[in-house]
C-alpha atoms as a PDB file:
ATOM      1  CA  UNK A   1      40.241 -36.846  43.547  1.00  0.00           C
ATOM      2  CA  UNK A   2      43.684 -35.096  43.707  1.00  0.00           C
ATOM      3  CA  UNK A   3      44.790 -32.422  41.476  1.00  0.00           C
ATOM      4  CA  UNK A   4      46.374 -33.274  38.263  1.00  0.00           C
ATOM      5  CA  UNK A   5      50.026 -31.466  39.787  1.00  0.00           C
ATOM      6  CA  UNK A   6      49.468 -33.906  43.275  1.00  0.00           C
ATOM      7  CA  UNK A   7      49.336 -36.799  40.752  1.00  0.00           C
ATOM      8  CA  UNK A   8      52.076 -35.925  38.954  1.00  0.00           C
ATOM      9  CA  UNK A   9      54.163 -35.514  42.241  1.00  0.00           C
ATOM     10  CA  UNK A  10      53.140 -38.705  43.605  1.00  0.00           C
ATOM     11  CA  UNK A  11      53.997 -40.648  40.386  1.00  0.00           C
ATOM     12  CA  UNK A  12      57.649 -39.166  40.280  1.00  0.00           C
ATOM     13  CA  UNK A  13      58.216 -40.324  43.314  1.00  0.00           C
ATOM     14  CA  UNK A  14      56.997 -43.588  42.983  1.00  0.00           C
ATOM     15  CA  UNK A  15      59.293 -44.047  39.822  1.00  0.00           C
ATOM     16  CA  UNK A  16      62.030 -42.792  42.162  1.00  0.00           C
ATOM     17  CA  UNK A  17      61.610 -45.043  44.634  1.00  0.00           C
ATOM     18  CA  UNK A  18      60.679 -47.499  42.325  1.00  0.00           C
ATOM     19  CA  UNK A  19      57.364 -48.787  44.110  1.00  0.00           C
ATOM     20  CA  UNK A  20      55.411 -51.585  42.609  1.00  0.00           C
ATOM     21  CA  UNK A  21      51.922 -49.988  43.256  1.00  0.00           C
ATOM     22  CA  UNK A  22      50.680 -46.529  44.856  1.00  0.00           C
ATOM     23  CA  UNK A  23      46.876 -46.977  46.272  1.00  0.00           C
ATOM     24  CA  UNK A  24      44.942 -43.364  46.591  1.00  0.00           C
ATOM     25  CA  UNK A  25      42.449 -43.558  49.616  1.00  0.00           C
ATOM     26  CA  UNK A  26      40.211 -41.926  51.887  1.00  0.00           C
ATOM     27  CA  UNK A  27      38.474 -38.899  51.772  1.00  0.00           C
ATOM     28  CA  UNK A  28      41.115 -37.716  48.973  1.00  0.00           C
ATOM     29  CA  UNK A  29      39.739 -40.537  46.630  1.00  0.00           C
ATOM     30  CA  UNK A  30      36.541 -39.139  45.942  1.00  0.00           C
ATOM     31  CA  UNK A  31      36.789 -35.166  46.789  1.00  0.00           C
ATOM     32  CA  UNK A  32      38.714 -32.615  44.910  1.00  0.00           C
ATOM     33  CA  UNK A  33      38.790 -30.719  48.243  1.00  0.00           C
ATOM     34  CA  UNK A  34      40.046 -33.292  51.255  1.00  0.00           C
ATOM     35  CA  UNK A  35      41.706 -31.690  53.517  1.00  0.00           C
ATOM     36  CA  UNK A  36      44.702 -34.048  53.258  1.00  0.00           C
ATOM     37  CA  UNK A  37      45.791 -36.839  50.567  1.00  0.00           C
ATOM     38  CA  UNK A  38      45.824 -40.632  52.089  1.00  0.00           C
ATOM     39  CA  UNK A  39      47.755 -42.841  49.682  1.00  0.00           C
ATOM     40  CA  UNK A  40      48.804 -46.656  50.805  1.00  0.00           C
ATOM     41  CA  UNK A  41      52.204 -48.017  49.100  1.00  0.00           C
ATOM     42  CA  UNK A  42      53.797 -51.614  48.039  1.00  0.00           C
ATOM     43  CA  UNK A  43      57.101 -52.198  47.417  1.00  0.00           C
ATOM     44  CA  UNK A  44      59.279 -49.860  49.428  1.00  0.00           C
ATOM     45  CA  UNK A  45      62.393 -50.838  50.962  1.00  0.00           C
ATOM     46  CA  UNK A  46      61.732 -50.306  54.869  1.00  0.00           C
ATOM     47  CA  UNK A  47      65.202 -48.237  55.238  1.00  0.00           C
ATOM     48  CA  UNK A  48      63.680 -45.675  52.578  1.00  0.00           C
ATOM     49  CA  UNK A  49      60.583 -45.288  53.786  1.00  0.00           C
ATOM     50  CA  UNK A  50      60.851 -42.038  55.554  1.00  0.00           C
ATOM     51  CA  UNK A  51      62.694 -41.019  52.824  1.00  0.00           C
ATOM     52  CA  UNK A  52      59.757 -41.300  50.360  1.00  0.00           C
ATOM     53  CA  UNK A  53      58.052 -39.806  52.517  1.00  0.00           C
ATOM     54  CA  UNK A  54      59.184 -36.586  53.484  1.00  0.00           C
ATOM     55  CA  UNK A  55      59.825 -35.804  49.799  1.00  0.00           C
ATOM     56  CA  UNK A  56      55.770 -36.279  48.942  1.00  0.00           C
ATOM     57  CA  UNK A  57      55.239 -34.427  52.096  1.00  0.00           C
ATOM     58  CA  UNK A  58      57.461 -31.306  51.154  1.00  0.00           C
ATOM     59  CA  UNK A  59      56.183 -31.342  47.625  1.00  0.00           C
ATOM     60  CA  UNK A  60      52.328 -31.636  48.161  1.00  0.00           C
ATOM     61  CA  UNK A  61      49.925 -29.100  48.110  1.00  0.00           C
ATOM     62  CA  UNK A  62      48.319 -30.904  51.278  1.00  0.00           C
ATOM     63  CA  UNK A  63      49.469 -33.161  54.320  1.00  0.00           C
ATOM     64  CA  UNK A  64      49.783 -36.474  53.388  1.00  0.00           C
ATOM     65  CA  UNK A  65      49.314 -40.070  54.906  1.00  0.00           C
ATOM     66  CA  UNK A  66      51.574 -42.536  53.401  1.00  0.00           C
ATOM     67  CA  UNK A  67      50.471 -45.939  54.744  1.00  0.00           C
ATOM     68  CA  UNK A  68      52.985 -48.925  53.410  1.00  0.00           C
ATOM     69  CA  UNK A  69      50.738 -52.258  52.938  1.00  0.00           C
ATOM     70  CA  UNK A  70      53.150 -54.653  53.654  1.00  0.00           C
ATOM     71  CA  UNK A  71      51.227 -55.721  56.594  1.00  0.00           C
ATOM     72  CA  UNK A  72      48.555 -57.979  55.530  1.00  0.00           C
ATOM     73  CA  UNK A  73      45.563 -56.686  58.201  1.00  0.00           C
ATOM     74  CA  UNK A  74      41.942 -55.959  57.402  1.00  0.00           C
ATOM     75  CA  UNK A  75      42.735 -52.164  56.724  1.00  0.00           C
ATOM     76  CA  UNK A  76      44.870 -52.712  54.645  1.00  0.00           C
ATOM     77  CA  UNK A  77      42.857 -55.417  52.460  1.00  0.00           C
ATOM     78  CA  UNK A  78      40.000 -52.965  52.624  1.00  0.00           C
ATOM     79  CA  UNK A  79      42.561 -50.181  51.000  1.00  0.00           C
ATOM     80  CA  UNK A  80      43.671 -52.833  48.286  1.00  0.00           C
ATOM     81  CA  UNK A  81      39.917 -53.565  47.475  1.00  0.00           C
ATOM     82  CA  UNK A  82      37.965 -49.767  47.486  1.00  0.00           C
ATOM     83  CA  UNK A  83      41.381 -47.677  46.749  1.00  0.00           C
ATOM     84  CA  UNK A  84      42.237 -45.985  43.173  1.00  0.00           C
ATOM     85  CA  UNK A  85      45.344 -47.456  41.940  1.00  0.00           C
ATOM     86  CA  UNK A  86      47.593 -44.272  40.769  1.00  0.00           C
ATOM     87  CA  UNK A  87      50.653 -46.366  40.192  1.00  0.00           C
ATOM     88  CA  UNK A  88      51.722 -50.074  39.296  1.00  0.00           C
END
């Protein structure tokens, strides 16, 4: 899991950007020490994307992956079905 300060990050940012549901995946979903933090989005306007992005990015205490689930595709069902929901 992420820390408590990642979480907090990732939450302000979804409020900013007003997202509709932030999904936490990957390695970072189930080990305190991932080497990066893999979280899947809804509800981001496609011009602000990048935007949202870079912010989590600067702010984190690790890379990130920001995947945006618009798509539907079997990846991204698989994220909707075996991610932790942090937001929405």
């Amino acid at each position: 899991m992420i820390s408590k300060k990642d979480k907090s990050l990732i939450l302000k940012y979804a409020r900013k950007y007003k997202l509709k549901k932030v999904i936490l995946f990957g390695s970072s979903k189930d080990r305190i020490d991932a080497k990066d933090i893999d979280i899947a989005i809804i509800g981001i306007a496609p011009e602000l994307f990048f935007d949202f992005y870079w912010e989590v990015y600067r702010d984190l205490s690790k890379p990130i992956d920001v995947i945006d689930l618009r798509k539907d595709c079997l990846f991204n069902r698989l994220i909707k079905k075996e991610g932790v929901v942090l937001y929405g």
